[in-house]
C-alpha atoms as a PDB file:
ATOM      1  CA  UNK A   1     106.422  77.119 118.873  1.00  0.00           C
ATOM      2  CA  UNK A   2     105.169  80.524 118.008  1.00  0.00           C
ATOM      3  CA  UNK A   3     105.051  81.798 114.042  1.00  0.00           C
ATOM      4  CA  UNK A   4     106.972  84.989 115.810  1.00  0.00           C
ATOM      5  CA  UNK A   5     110.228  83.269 117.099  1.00  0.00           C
ATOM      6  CA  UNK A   6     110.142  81.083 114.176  1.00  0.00           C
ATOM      7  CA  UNK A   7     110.490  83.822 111.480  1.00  0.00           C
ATOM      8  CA  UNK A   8     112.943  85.383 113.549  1.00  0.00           C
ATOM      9  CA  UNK A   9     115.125  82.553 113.562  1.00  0.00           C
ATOM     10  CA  UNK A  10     115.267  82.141 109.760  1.00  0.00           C
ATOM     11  CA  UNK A  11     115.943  86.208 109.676  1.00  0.00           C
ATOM     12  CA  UNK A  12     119.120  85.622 111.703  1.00  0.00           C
ATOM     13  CA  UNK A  13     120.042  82.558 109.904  1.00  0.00           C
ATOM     14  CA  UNK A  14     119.799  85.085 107.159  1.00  0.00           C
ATOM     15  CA  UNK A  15     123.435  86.125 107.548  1.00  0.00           C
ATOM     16  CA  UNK A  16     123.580  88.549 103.985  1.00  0.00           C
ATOM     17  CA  UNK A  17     120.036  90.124 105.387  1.00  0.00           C
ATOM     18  CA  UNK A  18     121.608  90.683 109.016  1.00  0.00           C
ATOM     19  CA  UNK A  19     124.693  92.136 107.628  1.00  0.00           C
ATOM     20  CA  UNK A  20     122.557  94.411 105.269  1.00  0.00           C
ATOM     21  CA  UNK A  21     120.493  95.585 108.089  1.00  0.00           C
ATOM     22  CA  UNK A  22     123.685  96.432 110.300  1.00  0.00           C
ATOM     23  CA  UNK A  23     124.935  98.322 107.433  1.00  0.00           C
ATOM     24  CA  UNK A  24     121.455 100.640 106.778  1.00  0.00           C
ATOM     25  CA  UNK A  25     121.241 100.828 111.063  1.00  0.00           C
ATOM     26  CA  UNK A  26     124.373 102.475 110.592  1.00  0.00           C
ATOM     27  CA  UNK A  27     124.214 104.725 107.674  1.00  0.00           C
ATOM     28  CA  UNK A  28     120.833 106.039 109.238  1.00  0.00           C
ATOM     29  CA  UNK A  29     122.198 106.669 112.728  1.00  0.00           C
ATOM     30  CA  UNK A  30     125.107 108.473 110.804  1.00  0.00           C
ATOM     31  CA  UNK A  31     122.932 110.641 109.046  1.00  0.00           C
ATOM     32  CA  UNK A  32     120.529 111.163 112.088  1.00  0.00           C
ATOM     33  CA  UNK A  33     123.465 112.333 114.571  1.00  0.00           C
ATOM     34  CA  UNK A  34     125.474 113.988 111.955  1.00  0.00           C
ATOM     35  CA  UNK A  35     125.375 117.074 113.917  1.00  0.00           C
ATOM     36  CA  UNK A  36     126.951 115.198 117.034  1.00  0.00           C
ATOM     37  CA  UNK A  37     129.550 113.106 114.560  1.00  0.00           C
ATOM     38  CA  UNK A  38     131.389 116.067 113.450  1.00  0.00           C
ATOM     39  CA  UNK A  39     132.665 119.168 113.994  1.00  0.00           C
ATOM     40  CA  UNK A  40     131.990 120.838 110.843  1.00  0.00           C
ATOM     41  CA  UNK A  41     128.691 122.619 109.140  1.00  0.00           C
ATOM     42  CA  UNK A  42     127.602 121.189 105.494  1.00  0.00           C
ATOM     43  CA  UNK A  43     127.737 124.781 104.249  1.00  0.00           C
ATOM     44  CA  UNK A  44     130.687 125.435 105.572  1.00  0.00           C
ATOM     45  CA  UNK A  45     133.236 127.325 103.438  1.00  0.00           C
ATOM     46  CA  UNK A  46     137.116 127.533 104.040  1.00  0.00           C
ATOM     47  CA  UNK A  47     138.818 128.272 100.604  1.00  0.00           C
ATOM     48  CA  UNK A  48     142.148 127.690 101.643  1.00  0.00           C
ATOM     49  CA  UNK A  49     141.240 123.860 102.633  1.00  0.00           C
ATOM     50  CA  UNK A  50     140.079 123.471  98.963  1.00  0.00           C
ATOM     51  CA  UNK A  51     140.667 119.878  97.265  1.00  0.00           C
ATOM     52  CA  UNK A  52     142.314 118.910 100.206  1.00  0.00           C
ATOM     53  CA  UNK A  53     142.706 114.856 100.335  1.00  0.00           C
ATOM     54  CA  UNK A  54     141.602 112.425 103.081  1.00  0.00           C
ATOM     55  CA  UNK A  55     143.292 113.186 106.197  1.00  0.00           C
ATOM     56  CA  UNK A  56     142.405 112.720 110.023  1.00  0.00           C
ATOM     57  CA  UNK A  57     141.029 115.940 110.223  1.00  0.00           C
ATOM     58  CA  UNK A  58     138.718 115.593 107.208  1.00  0.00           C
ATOM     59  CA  UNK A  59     138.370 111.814 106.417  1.00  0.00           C
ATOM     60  CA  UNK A  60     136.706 112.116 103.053  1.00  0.00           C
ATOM     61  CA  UNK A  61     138.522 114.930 102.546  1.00  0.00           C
ATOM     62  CA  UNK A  62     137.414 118.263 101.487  1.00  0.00           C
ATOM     63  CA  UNK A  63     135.123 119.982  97.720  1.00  0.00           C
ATOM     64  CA  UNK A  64     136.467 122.551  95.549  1.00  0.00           C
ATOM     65  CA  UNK A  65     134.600 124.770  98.096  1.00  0.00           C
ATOM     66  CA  UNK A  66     136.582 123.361 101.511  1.00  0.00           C
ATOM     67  CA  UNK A  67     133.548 122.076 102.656  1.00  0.00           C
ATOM     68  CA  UNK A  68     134.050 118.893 104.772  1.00  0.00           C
ATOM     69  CA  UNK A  69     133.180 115.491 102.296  1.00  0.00           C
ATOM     70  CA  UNK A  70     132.167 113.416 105.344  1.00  0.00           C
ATOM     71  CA  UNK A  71     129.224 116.272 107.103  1.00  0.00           C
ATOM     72  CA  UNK A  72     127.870 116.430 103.458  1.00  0.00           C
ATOM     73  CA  UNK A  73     127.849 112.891 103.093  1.00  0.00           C
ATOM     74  CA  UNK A  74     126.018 112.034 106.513  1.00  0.00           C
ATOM     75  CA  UNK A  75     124.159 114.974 105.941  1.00  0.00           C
ATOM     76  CA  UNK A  76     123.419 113.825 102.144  1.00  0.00           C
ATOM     77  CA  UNK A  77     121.527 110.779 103.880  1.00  0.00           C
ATOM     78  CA  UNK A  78     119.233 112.259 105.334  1.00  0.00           C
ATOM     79  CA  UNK A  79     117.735 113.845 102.428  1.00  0.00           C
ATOM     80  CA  UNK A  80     118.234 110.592  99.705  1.00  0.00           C
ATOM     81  CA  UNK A  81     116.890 108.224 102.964  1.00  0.00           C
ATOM     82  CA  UNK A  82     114.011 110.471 103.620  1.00  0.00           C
ATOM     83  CA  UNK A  83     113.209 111.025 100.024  1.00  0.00           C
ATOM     84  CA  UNK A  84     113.139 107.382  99.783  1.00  0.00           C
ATOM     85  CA  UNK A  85     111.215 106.264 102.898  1.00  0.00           C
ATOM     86  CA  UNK A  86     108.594 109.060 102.970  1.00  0.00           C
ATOM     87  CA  UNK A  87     108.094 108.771  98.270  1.00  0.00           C
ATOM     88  CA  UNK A  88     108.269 105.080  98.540  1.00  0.00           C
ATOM     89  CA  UNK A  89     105.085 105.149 101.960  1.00  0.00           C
ATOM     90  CA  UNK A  90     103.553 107.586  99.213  1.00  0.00           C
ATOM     91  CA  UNK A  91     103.891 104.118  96.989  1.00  0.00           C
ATOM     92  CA  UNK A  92     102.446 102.150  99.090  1.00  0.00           C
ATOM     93  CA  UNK A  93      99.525 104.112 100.153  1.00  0.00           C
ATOM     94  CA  UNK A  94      98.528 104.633  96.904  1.00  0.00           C
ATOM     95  CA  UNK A  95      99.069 101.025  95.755  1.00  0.00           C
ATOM     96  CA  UNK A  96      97.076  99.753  98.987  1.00  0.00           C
ATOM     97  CA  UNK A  97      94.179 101.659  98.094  1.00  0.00           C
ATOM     98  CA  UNK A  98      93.988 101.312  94.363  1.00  0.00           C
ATOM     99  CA  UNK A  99      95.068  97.446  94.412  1.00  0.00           C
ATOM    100  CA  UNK A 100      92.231  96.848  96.974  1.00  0.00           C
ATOM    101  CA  UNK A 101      89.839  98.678  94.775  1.00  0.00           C
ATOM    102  CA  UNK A 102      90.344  97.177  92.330  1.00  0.00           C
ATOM    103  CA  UNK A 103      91.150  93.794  93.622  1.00  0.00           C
ATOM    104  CA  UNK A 104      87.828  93.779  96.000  1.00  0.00           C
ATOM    105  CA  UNK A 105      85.086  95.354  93.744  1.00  0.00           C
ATOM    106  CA  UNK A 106      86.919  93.893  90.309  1.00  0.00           C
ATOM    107  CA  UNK A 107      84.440  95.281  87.064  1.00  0.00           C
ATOM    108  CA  UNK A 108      85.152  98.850  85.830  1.00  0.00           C
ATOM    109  CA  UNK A 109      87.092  99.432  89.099  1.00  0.00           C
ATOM    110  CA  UNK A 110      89.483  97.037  88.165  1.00  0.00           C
ATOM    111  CA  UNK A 111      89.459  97.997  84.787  1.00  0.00           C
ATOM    112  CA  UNK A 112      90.496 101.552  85.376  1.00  0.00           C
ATOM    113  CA  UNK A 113      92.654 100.629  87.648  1.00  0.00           C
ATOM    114  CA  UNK A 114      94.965  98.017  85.576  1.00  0.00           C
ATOM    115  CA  UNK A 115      94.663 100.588  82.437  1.00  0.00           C
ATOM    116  CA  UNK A 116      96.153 103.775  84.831  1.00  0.00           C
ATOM    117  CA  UNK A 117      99.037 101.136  85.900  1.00  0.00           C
ATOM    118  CA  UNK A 118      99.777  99.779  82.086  1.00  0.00           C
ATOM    119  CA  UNK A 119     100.204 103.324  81.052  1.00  0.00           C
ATOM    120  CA  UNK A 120     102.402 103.976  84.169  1.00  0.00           C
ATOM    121  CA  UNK A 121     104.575 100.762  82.930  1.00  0.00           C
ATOM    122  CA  UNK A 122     104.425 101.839  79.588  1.00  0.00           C
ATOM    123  CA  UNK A 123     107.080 104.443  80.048  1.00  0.00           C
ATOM    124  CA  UNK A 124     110.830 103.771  81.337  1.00  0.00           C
ATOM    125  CA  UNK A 125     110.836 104.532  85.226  1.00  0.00           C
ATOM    126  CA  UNK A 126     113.988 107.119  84.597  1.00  0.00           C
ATOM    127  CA  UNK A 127     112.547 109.005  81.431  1.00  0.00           C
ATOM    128  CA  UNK A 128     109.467 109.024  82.804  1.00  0.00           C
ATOM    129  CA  UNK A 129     110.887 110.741  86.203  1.00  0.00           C
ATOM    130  CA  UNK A 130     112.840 113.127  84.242  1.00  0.00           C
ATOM    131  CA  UNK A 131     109.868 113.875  82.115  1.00  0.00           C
ATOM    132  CA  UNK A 132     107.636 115.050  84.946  1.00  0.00           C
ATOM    133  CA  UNK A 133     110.656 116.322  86.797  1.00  0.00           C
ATOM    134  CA  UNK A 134     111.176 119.067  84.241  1.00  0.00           C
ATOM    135  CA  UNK A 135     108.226 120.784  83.718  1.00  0.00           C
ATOM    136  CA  UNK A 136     107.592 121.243  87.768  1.00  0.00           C
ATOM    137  CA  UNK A 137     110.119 122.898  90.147  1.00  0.00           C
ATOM    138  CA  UNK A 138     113.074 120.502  91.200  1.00  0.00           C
ATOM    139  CA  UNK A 139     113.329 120.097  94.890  1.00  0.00           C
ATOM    140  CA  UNK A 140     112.443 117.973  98.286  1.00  0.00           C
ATOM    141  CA  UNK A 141     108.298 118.499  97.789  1.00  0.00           C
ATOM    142  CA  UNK A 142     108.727 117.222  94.007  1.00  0.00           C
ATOM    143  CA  UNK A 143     110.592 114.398  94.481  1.00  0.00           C
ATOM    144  CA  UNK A 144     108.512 112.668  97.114  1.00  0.00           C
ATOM    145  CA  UNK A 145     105.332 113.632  94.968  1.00  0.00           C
ATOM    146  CA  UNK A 146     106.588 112.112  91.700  1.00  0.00           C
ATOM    147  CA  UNK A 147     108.682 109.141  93.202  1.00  0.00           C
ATOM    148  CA  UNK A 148     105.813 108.305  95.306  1.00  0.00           C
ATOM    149  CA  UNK A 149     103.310 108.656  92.487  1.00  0.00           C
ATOM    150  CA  UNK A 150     105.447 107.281  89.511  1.00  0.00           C
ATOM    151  CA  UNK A 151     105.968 103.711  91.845  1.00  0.00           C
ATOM    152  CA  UNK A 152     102.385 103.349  92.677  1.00  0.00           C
ATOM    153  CA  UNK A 153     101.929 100.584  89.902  1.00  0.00           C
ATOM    154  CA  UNK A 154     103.763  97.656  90.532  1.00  0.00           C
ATOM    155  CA  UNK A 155     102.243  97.840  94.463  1.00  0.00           C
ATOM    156  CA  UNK A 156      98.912  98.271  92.930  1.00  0.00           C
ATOM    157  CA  UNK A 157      99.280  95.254  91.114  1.00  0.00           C
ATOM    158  CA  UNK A 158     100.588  92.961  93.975  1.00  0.00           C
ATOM    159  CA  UNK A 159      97.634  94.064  96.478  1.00  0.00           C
ATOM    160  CA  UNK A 160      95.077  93.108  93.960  1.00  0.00           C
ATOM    161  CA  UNK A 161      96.591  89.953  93.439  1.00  0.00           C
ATOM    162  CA  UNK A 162      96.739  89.166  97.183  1.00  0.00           C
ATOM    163  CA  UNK A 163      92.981  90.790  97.711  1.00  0.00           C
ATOM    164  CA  UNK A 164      91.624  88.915  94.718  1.00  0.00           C
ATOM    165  CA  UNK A 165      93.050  85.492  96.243  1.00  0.00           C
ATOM    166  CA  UNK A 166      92.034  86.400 100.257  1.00  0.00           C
ATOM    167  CA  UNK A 167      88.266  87.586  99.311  1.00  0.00           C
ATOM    168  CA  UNK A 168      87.372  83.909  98.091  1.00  0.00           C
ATOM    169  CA  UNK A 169      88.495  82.075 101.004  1.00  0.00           C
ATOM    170  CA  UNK A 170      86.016  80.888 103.165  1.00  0.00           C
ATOM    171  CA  UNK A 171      86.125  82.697 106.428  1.00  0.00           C
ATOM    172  CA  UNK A 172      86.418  85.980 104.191  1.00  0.00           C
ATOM    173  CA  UNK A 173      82.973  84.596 103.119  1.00  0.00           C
ATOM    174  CA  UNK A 174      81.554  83.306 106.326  1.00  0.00           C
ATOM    175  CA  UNK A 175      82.205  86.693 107.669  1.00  0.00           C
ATOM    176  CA  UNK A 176      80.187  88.424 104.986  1.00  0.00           C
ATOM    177  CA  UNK A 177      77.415  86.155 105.436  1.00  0.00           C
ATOM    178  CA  UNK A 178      77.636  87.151 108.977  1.00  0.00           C
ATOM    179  CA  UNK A 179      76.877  90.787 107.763  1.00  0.00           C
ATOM    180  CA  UNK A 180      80.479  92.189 107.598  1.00  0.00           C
ATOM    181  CA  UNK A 181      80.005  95.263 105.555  1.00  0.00           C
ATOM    182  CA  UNK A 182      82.412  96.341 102.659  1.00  0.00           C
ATOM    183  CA  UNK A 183      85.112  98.281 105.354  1.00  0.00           C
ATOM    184  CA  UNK A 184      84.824  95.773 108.036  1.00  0.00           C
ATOM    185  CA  UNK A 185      85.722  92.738 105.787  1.00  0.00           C
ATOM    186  CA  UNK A 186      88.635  94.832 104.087  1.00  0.00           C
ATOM    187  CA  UNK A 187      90.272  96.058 107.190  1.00  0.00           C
ATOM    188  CA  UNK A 188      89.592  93.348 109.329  1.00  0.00           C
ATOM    189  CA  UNK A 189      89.703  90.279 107.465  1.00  0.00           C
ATOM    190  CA  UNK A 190      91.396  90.972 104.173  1.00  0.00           C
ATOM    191  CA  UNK A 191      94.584  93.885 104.642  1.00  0.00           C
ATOM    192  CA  UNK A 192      96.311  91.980 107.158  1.00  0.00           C
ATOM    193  CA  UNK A 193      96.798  88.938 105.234  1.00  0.00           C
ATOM    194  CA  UNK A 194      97.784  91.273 102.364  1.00  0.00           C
ATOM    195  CA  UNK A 195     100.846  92.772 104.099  1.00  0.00           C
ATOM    196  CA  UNK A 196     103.803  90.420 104.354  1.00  0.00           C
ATOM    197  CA  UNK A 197     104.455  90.923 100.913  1.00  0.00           C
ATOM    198  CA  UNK A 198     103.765  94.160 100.520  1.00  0.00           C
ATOM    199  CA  UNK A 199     106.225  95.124 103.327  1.00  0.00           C
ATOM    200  CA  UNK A 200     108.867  92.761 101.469  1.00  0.00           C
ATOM    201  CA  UNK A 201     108.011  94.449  97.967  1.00  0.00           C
ATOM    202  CA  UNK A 202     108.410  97.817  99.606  1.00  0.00           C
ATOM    203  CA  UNK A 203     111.469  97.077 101.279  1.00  0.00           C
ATOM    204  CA  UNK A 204     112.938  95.964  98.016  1.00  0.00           C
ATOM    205  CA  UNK A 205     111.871  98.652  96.295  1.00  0.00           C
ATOM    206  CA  UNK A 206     113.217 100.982  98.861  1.00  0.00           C
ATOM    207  CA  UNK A 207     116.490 100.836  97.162  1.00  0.00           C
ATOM    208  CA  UNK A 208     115.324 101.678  93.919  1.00  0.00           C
ATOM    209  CA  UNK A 209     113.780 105.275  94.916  1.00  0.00           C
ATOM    210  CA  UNK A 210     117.189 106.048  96.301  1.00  0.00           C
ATOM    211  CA  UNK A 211     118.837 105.297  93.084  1.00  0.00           C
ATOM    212  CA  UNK A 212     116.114 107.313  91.586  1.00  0.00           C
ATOM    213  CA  UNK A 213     116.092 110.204  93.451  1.00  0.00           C
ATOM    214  CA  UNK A 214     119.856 110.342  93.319  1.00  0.00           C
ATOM    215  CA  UNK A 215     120.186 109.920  89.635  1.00  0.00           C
ATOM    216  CA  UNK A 216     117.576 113.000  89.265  1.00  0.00           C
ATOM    217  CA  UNK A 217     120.026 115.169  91.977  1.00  0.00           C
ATOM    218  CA  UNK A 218     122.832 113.769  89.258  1.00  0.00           C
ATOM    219  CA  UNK A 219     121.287 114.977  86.459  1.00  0.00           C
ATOM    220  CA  UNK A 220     120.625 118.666  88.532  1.00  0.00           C
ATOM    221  CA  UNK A 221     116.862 117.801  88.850  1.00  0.00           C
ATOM    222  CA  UNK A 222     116.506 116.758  92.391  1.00  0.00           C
ATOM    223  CA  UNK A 223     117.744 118.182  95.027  1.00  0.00           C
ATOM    224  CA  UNK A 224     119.602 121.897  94.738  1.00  0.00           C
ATOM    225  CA  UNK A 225     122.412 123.365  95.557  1.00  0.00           C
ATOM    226  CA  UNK A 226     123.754 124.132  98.053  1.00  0.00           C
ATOM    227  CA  UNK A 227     122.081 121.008 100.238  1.00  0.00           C
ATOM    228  CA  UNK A 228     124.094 117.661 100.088  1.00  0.00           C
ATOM    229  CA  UNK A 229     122.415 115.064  98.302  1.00  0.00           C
ATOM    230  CA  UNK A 230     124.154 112.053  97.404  1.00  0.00           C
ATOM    231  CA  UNK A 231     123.242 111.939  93.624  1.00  0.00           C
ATOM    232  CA  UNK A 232     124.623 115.984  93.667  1.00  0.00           C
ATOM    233  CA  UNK A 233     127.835 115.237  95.034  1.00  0.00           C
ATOM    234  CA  UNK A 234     128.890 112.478  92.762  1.00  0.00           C
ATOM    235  CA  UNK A 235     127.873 114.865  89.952  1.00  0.00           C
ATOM    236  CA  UNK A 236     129.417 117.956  91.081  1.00  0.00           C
ATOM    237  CA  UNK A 237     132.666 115.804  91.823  1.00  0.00           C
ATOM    238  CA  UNK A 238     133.050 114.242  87.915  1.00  0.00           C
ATOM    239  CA  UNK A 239     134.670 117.178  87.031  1.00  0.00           C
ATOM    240  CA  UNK A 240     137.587 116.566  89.473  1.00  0.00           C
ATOM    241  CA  UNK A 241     138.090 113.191  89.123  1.00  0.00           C
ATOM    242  CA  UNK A 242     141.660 113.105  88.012  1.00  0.00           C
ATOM    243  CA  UNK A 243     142.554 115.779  90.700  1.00  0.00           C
ATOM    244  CA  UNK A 244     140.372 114.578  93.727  1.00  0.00           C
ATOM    245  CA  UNK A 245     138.465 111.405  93.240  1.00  0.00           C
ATOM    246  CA  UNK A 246     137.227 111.473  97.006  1.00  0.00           C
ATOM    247  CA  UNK A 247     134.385 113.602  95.759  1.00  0.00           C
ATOM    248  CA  UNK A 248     132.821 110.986  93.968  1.00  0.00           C
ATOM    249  CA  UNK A 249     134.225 107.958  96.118  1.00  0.00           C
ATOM    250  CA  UNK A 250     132.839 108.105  98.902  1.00  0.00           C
ATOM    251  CA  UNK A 251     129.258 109.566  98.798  1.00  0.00           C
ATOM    252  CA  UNK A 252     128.912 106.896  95.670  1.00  0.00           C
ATOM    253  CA  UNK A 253     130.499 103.773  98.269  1.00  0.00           C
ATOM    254  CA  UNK A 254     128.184 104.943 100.619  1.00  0.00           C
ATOM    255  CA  UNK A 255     124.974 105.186  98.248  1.00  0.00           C
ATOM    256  CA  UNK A 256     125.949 101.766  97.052  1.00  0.00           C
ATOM    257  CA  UNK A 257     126.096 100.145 100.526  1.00  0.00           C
ATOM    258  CA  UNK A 258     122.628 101.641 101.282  1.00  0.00           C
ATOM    259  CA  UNK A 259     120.833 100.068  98.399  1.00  0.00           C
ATOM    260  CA  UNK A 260     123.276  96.793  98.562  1.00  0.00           C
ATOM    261  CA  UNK A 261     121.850  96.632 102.164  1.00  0.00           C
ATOM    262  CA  UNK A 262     118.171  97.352 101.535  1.00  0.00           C
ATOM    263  CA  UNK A 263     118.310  94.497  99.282  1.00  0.00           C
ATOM    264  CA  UNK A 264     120.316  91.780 101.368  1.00  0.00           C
ATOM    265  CA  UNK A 265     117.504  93.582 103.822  1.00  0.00           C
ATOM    266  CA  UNK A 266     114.371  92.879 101.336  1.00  0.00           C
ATOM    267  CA  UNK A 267     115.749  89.121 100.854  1.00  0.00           C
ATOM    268  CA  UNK A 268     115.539  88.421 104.579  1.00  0.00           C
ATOM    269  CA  UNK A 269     112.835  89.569 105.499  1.00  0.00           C
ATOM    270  CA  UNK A 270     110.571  87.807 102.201  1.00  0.00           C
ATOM    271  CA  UNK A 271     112.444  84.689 103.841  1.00  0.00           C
ATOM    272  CA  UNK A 272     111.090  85.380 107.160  1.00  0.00           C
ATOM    273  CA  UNK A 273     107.484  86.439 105.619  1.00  0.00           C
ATOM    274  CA  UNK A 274     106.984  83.449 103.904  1.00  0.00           C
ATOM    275  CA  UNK A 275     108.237  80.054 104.448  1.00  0.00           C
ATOM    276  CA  UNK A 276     107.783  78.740 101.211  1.00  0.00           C
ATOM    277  CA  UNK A 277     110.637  81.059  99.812  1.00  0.00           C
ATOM    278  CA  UNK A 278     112.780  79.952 102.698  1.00  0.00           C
ATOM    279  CA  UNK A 279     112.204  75.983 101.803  1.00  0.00           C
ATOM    280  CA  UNK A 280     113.427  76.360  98.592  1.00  0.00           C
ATOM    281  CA  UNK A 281     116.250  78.164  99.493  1.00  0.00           C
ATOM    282  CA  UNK A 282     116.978  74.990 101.604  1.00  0.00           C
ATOM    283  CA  UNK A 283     116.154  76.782 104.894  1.00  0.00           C
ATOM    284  CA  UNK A 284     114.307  74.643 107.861  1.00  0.00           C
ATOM    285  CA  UNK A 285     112.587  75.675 111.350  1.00  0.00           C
ATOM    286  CA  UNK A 286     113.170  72.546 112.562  1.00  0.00           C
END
């Protein structure tokens, strides 16, 4: 039977994974067709609906502004998902091309390479974030630069692990002696047995640039007023928590049932990648 099937099979014995990618297939549908989910604008003002609590007409109820909690939650995901997918692709690029560097060519390359990632480890993720995040203007552009650029590290390091172990094996070798040159034998023969766990490791750490990016909107450094974020809302709702704890409820239920579903998500799909971790998790394809 097919590798395909197989994997598949242990992804939907998986049930935690399955139920974590139900969960993210909905909260991303729900932000995507926001517009079409309800009938109100995020920026919508009414005064006289102020602080009003859950109710049919406004579920999450309403802000100290009468803006409807549920449109600027869906519409919150967008922004925290896309800041997350598009920083942590920035991630991976990066780490593809400066793990395989460094990984295929080893020396100085590899030298440089490690050094730029020990300093990036050096420093605590969050302080570091907040560090860069101060001295440049706070916004969408910013965070996918510096989330994408801070994460780079850790992706670096697994590629030139997984290069440094694929260039040695023999039909990597029987292909250079063939006269493979430096791209061909990267792209062709090298990469694609690279990205299983890469695409596991950046699944997994999918849920850590949302936290990020909504602890910088927390801490007013992300994303600005007046767009939803989810990190914004939670902040901008602590100082009503006695009188209407829906502001910080539900866009913080929400942003913890995204990253609790990335990683039920992340844990799947390393069980589908790679056998091994499924064995000793007492999983069988037969």
């Amino acid at each position: 039977m097919s590798a395909i099937p197989r994997s598949i099979r242990r992804f939907a014995r998986h049930r935690s994974a399955c139920a974590g990618f139900v969960i993210l297939l909905l909260i991303i549908l729900g932000s995507l067709f926001a517009d079409y989910l309800t009938p109100y604008e995020p920026g919508e003002i009414d005064l006289e609906m102020a602080l009003r609590p859950p109710s049919l007409s406004h579920p999450f109820g309403t802000d100290a502004f009468g803006r409807d909690v549920l449109t600027r939650t869906l519409h919150g995901g967008r922004v925290s998902l896309g800041v997350g997918f598009v920083a942590r692709t920035i991630s991976l690029l990066l780490g593809l091309v400066l793990g395989t560097l460094a990984g295929f060519f080893g020396g100085r390359t590899d030298s440089a390479v490690m050094r730029a990632a020990d300093v990036t480890f050096a420093f605590p993720t969050l302080l570091l974030l907040i560090a860069i995040m101060a001295v440049v203007t706070p916004g969408i552009l910013s965070l996918f630069v510096v989330l994408g650029v801070v994460g780079w590290a850790a992706m670096a390091r697994l590629v030139r692990a997984q290069v440094l172990s694929v260039k040695e094996r023999e039909y990597v070798q029987a292909a250079r002696t063939a006269g493979a040159g430096t791209l061909g034998l990267v792209v062709r023969h090298i990469l694609p047995q690279c990205l299983a766990p890469v695409f596991v490791v950046y699944t997994l750490g999918l849920g850590m640039t949302i936290m990020a990016e909504s602890s910088l909107s927390f801490l007013g450094l992300g994303i600005q007023p007046p767009d939803p974020s989810w990190g914004a809302m939670i902040s901008r709702g602590v100082a009503f928590m006695r009188r209407a704890p829906w502001l910080t409820l539900f866009p913080g239920l929400v942003l913890t049932l995204t990253i609790c579903s990335v990683n039920l998500l992340g844990d799947g799909l390393r069980d589908m990648l790679d056998p091994k971790s499924a064995g000793r998790d007492g999983g069988s394809d037969e």
